[in-house]
Structure formats: C-alpha cells, structure tokens
N, C-alpha and C. Protein backbone atom coordinates (compact mmCIF):
# COMPACT_ATOMS: atom_id res chain seq x y z
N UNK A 1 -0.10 3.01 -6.80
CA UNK A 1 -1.38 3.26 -7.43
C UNK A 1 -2.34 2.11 -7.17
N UNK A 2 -3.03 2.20 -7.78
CA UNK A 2 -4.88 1.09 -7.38
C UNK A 2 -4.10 0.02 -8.04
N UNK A 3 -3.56 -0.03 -9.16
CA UNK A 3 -3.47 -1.50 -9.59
C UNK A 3 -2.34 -2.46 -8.82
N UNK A 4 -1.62 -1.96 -8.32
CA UNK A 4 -0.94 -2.51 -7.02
C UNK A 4 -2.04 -4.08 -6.43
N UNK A 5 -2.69 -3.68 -5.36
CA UNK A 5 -3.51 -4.68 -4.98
C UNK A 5 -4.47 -5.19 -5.89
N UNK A 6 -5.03 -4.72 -6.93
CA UNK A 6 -5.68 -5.19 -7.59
C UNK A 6 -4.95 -6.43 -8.65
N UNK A 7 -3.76 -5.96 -9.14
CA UNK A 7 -2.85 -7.04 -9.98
C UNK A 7 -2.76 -7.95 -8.94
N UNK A 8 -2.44 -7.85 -7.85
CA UNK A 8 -2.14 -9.02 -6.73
C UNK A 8 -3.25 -9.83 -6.42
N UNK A 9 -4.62 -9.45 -6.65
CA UNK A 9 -5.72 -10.26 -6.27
C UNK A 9 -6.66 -10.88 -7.54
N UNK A 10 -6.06 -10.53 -8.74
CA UNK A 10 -7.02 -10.50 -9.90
C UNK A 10 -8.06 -9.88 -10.29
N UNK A 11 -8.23 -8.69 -9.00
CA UNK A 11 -9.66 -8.07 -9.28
C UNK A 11 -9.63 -7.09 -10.13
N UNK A 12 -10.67 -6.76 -10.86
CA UNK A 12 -10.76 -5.72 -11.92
C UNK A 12 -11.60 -4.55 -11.09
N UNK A 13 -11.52 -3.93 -10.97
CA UNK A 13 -12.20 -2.98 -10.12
C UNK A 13 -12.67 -1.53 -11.49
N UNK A 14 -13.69 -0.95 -11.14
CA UNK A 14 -14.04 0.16 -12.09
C UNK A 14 -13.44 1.07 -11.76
N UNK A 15 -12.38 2.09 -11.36
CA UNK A 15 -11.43 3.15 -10.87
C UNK A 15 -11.80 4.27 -11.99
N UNK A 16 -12.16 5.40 -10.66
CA UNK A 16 -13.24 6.39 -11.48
C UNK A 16 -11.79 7.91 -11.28
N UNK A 17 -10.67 7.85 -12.02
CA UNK A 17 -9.78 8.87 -11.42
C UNK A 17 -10.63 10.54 -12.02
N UNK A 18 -10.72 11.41 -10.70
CA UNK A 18 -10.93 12.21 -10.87
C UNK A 18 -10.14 13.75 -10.37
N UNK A 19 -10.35 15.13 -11.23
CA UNK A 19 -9.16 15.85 -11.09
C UNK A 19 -8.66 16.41 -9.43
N UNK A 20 -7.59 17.29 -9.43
CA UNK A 20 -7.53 17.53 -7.75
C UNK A 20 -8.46 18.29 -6.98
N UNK A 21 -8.28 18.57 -5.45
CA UNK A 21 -9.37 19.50 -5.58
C UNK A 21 -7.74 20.74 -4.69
N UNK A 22 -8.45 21.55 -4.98
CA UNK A 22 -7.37 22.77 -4.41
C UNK A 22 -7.25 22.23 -2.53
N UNK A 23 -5.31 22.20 -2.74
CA UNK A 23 -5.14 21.67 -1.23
C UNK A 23 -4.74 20.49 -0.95
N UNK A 24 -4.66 19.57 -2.55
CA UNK A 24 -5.02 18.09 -2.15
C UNK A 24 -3.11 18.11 -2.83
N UNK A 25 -2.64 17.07 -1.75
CA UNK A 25 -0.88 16.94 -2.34
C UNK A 25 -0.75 15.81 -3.59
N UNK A 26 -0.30 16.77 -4.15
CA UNK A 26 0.37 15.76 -6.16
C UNK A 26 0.70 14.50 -5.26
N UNK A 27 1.43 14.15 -4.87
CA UNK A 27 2.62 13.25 -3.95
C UNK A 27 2.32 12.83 -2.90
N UNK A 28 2.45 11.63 -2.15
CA UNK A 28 3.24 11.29 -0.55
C UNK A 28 3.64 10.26 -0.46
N UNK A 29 4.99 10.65 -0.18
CA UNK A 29 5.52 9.23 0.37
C UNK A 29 5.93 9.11 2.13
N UNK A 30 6.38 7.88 2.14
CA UNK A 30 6.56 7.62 3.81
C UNK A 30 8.48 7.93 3.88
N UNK A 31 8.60 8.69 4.68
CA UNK A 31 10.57 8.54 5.14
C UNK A 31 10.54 7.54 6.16
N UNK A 32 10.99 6.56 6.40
CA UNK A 32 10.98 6.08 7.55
C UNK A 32 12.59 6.14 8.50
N UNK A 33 13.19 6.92 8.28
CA UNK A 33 14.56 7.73 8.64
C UNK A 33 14.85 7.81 10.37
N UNK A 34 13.50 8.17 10.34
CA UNK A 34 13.32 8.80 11.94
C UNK A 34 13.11 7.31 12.71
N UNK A 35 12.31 6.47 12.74
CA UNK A 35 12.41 5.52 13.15
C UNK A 35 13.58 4.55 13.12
N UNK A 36 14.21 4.43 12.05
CA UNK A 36 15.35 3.83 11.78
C UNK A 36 16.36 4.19 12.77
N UNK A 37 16.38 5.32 12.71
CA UNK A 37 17.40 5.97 13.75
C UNK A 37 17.24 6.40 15.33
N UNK A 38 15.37 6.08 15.13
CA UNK A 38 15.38 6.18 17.08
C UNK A 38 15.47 5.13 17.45
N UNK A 39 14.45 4.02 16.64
CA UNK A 39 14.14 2.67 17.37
C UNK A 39 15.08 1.44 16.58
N UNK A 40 16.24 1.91 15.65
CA UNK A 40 16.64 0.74 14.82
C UNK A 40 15.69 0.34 13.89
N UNK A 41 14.48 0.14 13.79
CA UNK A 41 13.47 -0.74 13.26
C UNK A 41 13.50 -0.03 11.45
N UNK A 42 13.26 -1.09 11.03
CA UNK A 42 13.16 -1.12 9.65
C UNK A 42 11.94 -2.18 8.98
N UNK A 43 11.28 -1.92 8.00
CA UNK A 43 10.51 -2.87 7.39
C UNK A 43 10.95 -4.07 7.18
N UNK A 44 9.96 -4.92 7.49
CA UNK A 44 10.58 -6.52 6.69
C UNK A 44 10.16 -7.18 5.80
N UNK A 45 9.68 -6.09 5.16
CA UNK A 45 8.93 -6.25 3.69
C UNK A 45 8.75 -5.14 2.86
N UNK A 46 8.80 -5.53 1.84
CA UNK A 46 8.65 -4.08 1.00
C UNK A 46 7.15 -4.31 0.60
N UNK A 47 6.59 -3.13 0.09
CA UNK A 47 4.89 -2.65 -0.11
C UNK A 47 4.30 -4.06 -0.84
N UNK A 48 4.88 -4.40 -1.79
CA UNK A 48 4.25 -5.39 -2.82
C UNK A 48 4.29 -7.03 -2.02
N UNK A 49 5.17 -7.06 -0.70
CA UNK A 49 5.46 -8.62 -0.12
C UNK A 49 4.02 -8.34 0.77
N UNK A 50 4.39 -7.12 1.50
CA UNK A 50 3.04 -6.89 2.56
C UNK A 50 1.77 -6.77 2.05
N UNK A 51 1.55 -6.21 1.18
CA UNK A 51 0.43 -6.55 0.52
C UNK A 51 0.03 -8.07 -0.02
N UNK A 52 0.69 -8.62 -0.37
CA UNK A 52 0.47 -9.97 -1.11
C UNK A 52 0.58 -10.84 0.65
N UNK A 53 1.12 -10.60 1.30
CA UNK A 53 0.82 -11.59 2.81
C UNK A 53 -0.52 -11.01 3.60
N UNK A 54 -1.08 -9.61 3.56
CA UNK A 54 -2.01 -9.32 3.99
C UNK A 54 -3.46 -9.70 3.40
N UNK A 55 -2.91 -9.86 2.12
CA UNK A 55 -4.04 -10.13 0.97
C UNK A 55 -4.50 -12.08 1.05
N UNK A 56 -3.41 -12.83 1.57
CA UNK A 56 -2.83 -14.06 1.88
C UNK A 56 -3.67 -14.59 3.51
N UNK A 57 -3.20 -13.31 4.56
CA UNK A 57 -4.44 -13.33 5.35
C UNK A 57 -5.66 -13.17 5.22
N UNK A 58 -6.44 -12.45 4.60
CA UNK A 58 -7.74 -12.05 4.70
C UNK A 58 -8.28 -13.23 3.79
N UNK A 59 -7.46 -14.24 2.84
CA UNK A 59 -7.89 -15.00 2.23
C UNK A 59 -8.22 -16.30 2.82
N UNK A 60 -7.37 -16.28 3.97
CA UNK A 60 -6.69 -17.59 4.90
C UNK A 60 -8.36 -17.61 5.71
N UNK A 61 -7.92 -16.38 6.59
CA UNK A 61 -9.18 -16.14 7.63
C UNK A 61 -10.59 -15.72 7.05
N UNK A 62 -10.96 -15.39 6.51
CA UNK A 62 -12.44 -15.00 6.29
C UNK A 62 -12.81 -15.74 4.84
N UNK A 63 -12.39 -16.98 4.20
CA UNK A 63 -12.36 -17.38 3.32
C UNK A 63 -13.23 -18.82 3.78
C-alpha cells in the first residue's frame, strides 16, 4: 500500500482512496517462479530493503 514508501521517507502525503472502476483487479501480486526456474535468478531484496536503498539513492544523487 502507499504507506510503504511513505513510512520509509517520513512523508505525509494526502492519499485520496477512491472506489473501483468496473475491470479494475481487487489484487496483484508478482510470482517470480518462472524466472527462478529459467534463469536461477531470485531477488536480493525484499520490497521494503529495495525501497529503502532506492529511496537512499535518489537521496544520495539528487540531494
């Protein structure tokens, strides 16, 4: 959800949630199964490390 990066950066952001529109998926997540098993490759971070190192870059470089 939004507060993900936002808890990680301190920002308070105004988040306007509004209802679905017909078509739009409840859900998605990523399988990464298929890759695992063609190319070996696996993440080397889980969502909350990559975010907090990407968030770490953009702070580094454009700061």
């Amino acid at each position: 959800d939004a507060s993900g990066a936002s808890g990680l950066t301190g920002a308070k952001p105004d988040i306007i949630f509004k209802p679905g529109r017909p078509g739009d998926l409840q859900a998605l997540s990523a399988d990464i199964s298929r890759a695992k098993a063609t190319l070996g490759w696996s993440p080397e971070y889980d969502l909350v490390r990559g975010l907090q190192k990407t968030i770490d870059w953009y702070r580094r470089v454009w700061s």
